[in-house]
C-alpha atoms as a PDB file:
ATOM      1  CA  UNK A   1      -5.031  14.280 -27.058  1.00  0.00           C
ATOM      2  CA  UNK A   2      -8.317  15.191 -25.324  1.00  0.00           C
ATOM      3  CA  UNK A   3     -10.163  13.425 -22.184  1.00  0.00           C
ATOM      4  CA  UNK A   4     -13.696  13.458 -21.946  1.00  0.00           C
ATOM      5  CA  UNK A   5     -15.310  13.194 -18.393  1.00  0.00           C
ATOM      6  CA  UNK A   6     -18.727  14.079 -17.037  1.00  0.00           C
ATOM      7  CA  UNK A   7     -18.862  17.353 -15.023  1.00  0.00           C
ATOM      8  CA  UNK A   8     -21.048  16.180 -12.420  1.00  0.00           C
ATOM      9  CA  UNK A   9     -22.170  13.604 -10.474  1.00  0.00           C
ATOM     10  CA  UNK A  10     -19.087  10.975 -10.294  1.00  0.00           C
ATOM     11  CA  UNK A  11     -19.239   9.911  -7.014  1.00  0.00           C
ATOM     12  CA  UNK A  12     -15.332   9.920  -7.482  1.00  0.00           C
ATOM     13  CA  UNK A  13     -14.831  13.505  -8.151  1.00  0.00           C
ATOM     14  CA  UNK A  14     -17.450  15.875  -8.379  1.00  0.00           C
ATOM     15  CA  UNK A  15     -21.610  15.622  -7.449  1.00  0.00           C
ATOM     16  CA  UNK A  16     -24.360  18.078  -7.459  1.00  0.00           C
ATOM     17  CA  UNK A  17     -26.486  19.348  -5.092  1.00  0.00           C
ATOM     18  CA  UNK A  18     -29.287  17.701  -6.859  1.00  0.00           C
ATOM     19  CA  UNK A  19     -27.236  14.370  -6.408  1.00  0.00           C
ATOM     20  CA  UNK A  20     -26.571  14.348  -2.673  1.00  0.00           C
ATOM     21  CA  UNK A  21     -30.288  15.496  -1.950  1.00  0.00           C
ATOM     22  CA  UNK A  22     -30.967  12.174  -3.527  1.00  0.00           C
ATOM     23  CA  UNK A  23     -28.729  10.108  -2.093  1.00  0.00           C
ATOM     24  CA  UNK A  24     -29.113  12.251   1.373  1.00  0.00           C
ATOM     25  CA  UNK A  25     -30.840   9.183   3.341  1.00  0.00           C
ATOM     26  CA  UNK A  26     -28.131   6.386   1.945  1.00  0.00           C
ATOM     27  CA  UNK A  27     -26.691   4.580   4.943  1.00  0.00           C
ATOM     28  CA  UNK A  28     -23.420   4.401   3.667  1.00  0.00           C
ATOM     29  CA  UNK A  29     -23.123   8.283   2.498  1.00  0.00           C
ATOM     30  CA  UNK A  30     -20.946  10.415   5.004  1.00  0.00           C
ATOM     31  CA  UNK A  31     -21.104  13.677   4.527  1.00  0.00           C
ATOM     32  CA  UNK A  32     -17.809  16.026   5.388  1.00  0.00           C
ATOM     33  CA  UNK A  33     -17.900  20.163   6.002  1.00  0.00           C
ATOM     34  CA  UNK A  34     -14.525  20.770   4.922  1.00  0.00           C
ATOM     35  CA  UNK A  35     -14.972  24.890   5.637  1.00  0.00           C
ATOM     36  CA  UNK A  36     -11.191  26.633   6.514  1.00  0.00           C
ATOM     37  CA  UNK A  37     -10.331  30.299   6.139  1.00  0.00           C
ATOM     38  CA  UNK A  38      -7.091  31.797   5.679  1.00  0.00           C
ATOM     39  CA  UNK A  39      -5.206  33.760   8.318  1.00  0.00           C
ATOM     40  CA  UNK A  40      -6.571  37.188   8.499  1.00  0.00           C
ATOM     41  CA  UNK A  41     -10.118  35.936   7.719  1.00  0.00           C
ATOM     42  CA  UNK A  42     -12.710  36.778  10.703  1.00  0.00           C
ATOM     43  CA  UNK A  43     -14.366  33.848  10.534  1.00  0.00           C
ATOM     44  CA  UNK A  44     -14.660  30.597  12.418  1.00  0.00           C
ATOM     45  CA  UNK A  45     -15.681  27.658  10.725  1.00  0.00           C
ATOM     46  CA  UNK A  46     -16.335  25.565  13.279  1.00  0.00           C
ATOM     47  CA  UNK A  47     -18.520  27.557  14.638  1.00  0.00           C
ATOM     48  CA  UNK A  48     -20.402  28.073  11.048  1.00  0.00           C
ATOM     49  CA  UNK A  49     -21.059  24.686  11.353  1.00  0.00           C
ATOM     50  CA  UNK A  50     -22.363  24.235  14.392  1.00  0.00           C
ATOM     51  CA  UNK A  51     -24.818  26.709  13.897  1.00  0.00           C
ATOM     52  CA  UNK A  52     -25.909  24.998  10.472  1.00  0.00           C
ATOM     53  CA  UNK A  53     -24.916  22.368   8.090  1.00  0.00           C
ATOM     54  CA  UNK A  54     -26.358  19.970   5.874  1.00  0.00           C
ATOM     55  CA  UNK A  55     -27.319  17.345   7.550  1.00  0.00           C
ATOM     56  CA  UNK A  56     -25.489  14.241   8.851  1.00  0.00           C
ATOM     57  CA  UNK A  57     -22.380  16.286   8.296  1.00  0.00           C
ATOM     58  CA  UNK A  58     -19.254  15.946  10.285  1.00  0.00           C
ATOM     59  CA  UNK A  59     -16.873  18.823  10.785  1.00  0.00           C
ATOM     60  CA  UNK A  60     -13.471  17.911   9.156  1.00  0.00           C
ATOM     61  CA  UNK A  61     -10.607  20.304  10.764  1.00  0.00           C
ATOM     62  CA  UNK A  62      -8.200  21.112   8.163  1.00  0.00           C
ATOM     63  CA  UNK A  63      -5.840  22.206  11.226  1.00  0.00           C
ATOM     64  CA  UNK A  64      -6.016  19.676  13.463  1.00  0.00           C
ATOM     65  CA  UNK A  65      -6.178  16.755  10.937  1.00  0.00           C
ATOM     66  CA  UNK A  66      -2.368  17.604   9.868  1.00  0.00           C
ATOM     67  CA  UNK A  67       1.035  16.780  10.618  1.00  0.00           C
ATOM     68  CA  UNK A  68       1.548  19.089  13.851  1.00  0.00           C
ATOM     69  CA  UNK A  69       4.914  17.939  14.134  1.00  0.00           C
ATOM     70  CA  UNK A  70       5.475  20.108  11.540  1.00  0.00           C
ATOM     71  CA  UNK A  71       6.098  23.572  11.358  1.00  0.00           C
ATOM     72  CA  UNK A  72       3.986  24.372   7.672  1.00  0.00           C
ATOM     73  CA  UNK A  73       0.529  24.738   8.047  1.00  0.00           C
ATOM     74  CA  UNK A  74      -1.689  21.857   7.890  1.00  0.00           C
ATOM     75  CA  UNK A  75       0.560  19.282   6.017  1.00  0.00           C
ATOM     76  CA  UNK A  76      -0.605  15.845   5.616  1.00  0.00           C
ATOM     77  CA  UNK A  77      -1.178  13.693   8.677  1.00  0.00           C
ATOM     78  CA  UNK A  78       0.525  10.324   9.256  1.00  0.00           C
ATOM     79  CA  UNK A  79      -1.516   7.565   8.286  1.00  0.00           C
ATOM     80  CA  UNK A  80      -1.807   6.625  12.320  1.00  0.00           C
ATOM     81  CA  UNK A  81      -3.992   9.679  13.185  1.00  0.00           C
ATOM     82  CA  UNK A  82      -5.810   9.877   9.924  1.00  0.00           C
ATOM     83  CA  UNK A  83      -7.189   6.540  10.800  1.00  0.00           C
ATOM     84  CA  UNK A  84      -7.584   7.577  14.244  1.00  0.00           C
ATOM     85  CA  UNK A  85      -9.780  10.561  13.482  1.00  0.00           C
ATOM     86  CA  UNK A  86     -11.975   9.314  10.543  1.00  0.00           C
ATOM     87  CA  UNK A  87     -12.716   6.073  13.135  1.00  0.00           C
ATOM     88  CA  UNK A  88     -13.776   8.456  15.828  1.00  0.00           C
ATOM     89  CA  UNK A  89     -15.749  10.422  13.465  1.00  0.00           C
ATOM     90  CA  UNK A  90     -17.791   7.686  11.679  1.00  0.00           C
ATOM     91  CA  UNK A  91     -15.811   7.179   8.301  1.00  0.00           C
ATOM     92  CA  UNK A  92     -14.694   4.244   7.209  1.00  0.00           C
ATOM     93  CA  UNK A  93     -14.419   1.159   4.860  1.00  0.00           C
ATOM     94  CA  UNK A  94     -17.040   0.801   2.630  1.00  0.00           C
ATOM     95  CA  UNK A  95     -18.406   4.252   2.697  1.00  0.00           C
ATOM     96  CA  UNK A  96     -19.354   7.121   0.165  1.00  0.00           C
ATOM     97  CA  UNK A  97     -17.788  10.397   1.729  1.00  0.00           C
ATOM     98  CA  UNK A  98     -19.449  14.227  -0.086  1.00  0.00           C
ATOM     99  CA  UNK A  99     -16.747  16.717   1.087  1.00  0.00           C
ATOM    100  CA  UNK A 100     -18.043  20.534   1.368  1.00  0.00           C
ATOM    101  CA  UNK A 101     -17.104  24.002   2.449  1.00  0.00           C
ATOM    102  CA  UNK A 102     -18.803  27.258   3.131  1.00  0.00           C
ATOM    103  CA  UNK A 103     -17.643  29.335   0.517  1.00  0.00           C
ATOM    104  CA  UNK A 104     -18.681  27.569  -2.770  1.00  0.00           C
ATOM    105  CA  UNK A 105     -15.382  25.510  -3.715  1.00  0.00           C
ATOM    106  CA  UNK A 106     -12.393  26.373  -1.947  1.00  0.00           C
ATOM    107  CA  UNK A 107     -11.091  24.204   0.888  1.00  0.00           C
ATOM    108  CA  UNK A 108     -12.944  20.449  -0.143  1.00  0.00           C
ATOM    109  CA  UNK A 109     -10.949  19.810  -2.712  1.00  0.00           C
ATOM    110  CA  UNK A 110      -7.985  19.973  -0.498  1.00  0.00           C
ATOM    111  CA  UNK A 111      -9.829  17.433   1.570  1.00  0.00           C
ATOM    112  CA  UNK A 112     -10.558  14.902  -1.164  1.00  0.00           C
ATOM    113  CA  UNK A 113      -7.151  14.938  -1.902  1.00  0.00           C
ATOM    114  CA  UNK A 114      -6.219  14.038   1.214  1.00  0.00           C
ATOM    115  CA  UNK A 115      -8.305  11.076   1.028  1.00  0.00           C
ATOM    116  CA  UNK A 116      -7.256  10.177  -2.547  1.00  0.00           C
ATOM    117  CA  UNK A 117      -3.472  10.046  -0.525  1.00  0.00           C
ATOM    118  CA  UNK A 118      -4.829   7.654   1.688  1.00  0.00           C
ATOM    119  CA  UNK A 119      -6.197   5.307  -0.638  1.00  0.00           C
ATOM    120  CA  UNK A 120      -9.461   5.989  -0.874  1.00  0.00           C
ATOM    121  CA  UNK A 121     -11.502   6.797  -3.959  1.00  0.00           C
ATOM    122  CA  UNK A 122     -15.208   7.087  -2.976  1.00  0.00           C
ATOM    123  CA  UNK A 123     -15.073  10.281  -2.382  1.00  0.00           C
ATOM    124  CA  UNK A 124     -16.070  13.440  -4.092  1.00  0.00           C
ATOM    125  CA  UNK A 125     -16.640  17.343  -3.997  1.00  0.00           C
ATOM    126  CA  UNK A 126     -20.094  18.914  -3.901  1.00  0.00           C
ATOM    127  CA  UNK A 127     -20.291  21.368  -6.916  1.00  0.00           C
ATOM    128  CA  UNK A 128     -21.069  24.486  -5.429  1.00  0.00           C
ATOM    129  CA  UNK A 129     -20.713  23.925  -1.595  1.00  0.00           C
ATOM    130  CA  UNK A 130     -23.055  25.074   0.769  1.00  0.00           C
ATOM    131  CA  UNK A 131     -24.290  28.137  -0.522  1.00  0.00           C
ATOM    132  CA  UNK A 132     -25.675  26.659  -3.635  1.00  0.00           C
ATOM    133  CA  UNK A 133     -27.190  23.923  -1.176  1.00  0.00           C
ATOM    134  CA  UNK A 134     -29.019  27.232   1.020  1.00  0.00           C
ATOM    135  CA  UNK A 135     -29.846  29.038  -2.149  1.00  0.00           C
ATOM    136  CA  UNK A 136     -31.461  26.237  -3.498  1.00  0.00           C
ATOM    137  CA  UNK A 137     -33.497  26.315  -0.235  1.00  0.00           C
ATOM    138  CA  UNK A 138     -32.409  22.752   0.708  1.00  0.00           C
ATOM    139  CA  UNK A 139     -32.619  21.649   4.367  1.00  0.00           C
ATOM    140  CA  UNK A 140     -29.852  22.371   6.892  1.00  0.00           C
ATOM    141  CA  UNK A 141     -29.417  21.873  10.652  1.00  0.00           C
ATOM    142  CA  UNK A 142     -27.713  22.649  13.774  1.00  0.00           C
ATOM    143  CA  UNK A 143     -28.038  19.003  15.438  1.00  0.00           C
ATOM    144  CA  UNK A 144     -24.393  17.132  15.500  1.00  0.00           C
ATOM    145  CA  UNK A 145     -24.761  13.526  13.788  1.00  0.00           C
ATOM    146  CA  UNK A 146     -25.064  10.086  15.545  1.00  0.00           C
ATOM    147  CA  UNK A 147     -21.592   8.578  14.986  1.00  0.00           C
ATOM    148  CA  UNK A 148     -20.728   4.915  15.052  1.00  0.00           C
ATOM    149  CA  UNK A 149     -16.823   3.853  14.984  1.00  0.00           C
ATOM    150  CA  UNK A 150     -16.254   2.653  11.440  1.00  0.00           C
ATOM    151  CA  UNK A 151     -12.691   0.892  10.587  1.00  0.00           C
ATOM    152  CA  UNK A 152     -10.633   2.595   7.640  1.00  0.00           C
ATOM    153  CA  UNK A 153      -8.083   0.711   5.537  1.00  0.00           C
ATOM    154  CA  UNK A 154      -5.459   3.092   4.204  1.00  0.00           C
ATOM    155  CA  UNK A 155      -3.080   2.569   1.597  1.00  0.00           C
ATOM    156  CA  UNK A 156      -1.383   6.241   1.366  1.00  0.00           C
ATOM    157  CA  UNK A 157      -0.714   6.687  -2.229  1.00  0.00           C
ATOM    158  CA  UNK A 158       2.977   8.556  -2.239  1.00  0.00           C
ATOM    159  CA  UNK A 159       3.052   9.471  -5.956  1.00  0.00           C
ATOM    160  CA  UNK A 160       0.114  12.114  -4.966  1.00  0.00           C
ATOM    161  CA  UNK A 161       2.336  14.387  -2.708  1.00  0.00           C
ATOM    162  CA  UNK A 162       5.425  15.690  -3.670  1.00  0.00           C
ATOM    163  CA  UNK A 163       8.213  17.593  -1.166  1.00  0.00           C
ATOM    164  CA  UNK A 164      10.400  20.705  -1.382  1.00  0.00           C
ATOM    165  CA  UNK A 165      13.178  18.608  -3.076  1.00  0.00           C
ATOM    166  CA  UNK A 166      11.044  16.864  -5.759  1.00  0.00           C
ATOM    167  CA  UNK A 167       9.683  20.285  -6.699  1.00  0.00           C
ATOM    168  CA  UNK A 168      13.123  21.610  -6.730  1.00  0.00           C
ATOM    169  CA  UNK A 169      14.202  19.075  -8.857  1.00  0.00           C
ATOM    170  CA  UNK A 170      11.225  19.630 -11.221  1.00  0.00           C
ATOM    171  CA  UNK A 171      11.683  23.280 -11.499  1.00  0.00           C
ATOM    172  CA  UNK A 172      15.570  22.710 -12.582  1.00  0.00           C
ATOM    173  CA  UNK A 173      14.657  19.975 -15.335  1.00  0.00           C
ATOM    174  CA  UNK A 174      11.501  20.655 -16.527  1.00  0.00           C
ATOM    175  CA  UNK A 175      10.165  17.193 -16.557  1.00  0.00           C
ATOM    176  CA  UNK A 176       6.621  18.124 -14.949  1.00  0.00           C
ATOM    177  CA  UNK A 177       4.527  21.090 -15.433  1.00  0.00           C
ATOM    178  CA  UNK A 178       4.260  22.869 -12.270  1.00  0.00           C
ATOM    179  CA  UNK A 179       0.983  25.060 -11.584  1.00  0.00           C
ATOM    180  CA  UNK A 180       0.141  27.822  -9.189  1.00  0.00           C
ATOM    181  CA  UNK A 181      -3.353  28.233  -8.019  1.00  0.00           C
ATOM    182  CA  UNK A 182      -2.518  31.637  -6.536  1.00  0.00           C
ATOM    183  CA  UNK A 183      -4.102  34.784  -7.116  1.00  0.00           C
ATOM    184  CA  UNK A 184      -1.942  36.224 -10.739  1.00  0.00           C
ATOM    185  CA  UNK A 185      -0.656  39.346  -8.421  1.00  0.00           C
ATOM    186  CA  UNK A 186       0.774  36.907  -5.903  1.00  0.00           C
ATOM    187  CA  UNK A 187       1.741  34.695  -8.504  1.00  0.00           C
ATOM    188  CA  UNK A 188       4.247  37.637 -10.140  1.00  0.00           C
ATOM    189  CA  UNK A 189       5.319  38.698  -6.373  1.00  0.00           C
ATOM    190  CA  UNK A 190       3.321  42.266  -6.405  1.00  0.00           C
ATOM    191  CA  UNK A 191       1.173  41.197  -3.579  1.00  0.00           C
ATOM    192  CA  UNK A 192       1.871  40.275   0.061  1.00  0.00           C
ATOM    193  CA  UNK A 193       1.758  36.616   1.195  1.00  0.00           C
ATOM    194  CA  UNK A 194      -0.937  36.368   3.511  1.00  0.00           C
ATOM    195  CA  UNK A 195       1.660  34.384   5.967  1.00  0.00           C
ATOM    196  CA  UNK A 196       4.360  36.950   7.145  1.00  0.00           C
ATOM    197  CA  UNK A 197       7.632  36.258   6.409  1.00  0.00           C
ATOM    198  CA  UNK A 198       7.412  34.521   2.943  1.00  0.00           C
ATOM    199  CA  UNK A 199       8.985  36.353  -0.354  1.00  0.00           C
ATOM    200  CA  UNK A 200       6.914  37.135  -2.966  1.00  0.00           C
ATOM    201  CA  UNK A 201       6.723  35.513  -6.573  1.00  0.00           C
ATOM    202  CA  UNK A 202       6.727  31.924  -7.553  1.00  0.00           C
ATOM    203  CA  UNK A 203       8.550  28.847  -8.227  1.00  0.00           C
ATOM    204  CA  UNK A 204      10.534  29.279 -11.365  1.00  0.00           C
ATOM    205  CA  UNK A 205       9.208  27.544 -14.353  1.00  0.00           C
ATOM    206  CA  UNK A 206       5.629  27.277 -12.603  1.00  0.00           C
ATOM    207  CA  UNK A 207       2.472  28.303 -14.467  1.00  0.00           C
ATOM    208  CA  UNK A 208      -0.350  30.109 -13.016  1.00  0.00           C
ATOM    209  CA  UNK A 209      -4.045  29.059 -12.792  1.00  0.00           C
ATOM    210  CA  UNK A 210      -5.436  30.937 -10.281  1.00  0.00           C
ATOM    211  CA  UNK A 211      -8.032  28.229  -8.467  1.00  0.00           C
ATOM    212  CA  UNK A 212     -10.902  31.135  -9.356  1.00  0.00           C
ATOM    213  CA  UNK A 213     -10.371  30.755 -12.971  1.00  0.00           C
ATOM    214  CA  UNK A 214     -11.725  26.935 -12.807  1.00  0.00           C
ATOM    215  CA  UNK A 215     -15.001  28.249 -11.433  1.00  0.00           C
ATOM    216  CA  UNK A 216     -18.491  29.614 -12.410  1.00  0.00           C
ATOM    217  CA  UNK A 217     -19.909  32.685 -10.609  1.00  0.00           C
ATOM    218  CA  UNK A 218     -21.830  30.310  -8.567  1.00  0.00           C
ATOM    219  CA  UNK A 219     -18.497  28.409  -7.518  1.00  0.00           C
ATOM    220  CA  UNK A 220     -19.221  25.545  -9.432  1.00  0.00           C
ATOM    221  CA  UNK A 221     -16.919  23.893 -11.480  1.00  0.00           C
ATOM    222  CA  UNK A 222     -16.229  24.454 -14.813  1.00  0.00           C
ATOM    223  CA  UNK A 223     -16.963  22.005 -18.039  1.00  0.00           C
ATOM    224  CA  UNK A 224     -14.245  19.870 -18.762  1.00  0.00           C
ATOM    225  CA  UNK A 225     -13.831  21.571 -21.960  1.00  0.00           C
ATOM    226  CA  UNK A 226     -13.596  24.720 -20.323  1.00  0.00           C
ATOM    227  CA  UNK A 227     -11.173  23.662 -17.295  1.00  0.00           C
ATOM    228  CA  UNK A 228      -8.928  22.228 -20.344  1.00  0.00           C
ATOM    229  CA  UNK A 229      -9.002  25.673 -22.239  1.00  0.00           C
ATOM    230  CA  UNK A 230      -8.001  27.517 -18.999  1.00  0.00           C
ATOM    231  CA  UNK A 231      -5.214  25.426 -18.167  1.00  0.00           C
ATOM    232  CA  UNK A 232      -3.805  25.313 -22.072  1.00  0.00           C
ATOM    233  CA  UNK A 233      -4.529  29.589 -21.980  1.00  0.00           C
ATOM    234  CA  UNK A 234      -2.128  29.290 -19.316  1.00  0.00           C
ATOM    235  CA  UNK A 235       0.707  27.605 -21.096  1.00  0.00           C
ATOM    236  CA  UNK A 236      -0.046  24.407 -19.402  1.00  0.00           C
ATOM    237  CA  UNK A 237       1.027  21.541 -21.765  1.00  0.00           C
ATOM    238  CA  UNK A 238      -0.950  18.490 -19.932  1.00  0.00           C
ATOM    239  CA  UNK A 239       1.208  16.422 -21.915  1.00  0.00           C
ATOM    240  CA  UNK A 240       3.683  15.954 -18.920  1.00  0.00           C
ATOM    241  CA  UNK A 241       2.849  15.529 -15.417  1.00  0.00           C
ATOM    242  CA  UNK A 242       1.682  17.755 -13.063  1.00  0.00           C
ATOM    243  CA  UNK A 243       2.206  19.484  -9.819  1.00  0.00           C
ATOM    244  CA  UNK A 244       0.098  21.577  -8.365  1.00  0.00           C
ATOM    245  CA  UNK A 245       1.151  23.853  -5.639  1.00  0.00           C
ATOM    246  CA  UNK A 246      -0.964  27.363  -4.145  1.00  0.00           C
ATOM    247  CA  UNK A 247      -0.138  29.265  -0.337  1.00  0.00           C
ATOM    248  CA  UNK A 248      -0.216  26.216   1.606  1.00  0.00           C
ATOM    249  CA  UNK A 249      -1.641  23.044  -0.094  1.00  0.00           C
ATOM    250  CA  UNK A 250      -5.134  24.181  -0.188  1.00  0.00           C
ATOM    251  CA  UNK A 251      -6.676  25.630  -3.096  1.00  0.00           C
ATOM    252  CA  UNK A 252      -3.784  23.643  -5.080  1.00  0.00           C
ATOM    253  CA  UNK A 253      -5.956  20.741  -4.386  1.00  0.00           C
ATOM    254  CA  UNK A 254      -8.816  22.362  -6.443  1.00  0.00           C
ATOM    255  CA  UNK A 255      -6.748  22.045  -9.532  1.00  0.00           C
ATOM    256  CA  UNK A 256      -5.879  18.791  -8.499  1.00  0.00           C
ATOM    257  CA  UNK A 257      -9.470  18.015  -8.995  1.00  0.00           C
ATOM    258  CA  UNK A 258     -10.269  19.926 -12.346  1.00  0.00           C
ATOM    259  CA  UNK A 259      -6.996  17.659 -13.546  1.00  0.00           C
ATOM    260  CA  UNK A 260      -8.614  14.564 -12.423  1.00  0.00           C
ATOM    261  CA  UNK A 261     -12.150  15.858 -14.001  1.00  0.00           C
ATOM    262  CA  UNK A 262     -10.716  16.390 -17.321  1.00  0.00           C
ATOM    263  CA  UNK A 263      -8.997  12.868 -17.408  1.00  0.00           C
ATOM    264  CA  UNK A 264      -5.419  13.979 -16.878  1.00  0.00           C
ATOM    265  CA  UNK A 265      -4.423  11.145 -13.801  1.00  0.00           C
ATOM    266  CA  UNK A 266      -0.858  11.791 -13.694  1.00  0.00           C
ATOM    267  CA  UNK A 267      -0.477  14.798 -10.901  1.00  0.00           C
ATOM    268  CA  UNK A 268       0.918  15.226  -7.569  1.00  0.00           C
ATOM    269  CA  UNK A 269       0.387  18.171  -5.269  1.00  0.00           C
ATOM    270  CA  UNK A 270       3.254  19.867  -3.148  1.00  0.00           C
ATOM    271  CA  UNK A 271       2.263  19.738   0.095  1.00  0.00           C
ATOM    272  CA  UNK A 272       4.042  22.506   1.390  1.00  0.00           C
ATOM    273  CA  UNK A 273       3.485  24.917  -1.346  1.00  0.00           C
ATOM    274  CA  UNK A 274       4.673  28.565  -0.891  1.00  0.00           C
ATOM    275  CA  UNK A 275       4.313  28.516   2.872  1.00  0.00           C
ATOM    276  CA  UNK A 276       7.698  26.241   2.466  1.00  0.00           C
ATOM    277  CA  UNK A 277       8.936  27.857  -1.090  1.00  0.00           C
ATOM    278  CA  UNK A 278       9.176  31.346  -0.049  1.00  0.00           C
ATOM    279  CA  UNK A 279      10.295  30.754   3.151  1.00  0.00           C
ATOM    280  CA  UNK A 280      13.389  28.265   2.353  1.00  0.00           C
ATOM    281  CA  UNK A 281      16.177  30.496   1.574  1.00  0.00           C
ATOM    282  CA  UNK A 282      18.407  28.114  -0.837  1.00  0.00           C
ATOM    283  CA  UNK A 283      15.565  28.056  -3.446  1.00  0.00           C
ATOM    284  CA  UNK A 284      15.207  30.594  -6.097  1.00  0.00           C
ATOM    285  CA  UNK A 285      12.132  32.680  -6.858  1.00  0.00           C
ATOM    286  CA  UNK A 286      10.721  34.031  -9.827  1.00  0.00           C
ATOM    287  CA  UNK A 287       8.735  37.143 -10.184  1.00  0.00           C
ATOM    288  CA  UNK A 288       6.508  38.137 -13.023  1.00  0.00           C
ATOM    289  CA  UNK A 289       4.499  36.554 -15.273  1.00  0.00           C
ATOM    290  CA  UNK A 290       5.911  32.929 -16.137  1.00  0.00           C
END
């Protein structure tokens, strides 16, 4: 079976940069800098941000726009504060939303996901991120945006996330095919976790598609066609359905969108990926390739 989809410019999934400079000036576009580094990274995205962005953009904080009654790393927040903090920051019912990061494609996806769990579908990933929007010489600024409260319906869409237990489950029966967007040496457990305290490997049964592999030097996207010879390279059937899972939700999210790109509608992302995994001592771990 193959899916054909369009590789940019669905205002769904994925846009260019030639795309949102046209639509830059719609009153009903809201534009999202997504940017997040992992621990160890000296770099502040916030503060990236405020010194320039493209503009109208709002700062989304991966961090603080999470569950933080929990003790994983930027899990989903309830639908309460979601609400709360897209109201407060001008997003809302009725609007087109661009997510974006600072390093090409690597923490927007994870972003548009969350937004596809809460029900809402206008929403897609710049192709490239801000660096192809500089190197293309296209405007940026330092200003923050004029924001007007805007009410959000959610519906949070359950089938999208999946917990420790489901995965478990999964990994035992072999009724999904599970995918790692780790790095391959993390992946087989030769490399440190980048959170202390986790073992190293994977979930048993998982495949591995590191995130990179979806992506152009640039950090755009992949064709379709491409994205679907990666993921079948990698012993990924796309006849069942999928999990996704990464370090800690993030980059899992990118293959969450090459899946969606490519047609294949049927996946669900474990939110607490291997920040949970390899720190929950009754579940096994695999090492090696898969």
């Amino acid at each position: 079976m193959r899916w054909e989809r369009k590789a940019v410019d669905d205002p769904k999934t994925l846009v260019s940069t030639d795309w949102l400079a046209a639509h830059l000036k719609d009153p009903d576009l809201r534009i999202l800098d997504a940017s997040y580094f992992l621990p160890g990274v000296d770099r502040d995205a916030k503060a990236e941000y405020d010194a320039a962005h493209i503009p109208g953009a709002r700062f989304f904080d991966i961090d603080e726009i999470s569950d933080q009654r929990s003790d994983l790393p930027h899990m989903a927040p309830p639908v309460e504060k979601f609400m709360s903090r897209m109201r407060a920051m001008g997003v809302g019912d009725g609007h087109q939303v661009v997510v974006y990061d600072s390093q090409g494609l690597f923490s927007a996806a994870r972003v548009w996901w969350l937004f596809r769990l809460m029900g809402q579908n206008d929403v897609a990933v710049l192709d490239g991120g801000l660096p192809k929007w500089q190197a293309e010489g296209r405007e940026i600024e330092d200003m923050p945006p004029m924001v007007r409260d805007r009410h959000m319906t959610v519906r949070r869409q359950n089938q999208l996330v999946k917990d420790v237990t489901q995965v478990s489950a999964a990994s035992k029966l072999g009724d999904y095919d599970i995918i790692d967007a780790r790095a391959a040496n993390r992946f087989r457990g030769e490399a440190a976790e980048p959170r202390p305290g986790l073992r190293s490997g994977h979930i048993p049964g998982s495949r591995n598609v590191p995130f990179t592999t979806l992506l152009n030097d640039d950090k755009t996207m992949k064709t379709p066609d491409e994205m679907r010879a990666v993921f079948e390279a990698a012993g990924v059937s796309l006849s069942k359905p999928v999990i996704t899972t990464c370090g800690s939700g993030v980059t899992a999210a990118v293959l969450s969108l090459a899946l969606e790109i490519i047609g294949k509608r049927d996946h669900s992302l474990y939110d607490g990926s291997w920040a949970e995994w390899g720190a929950f001592p009754t579940v096994p771990v695999a090492t090696g390739d898969a």
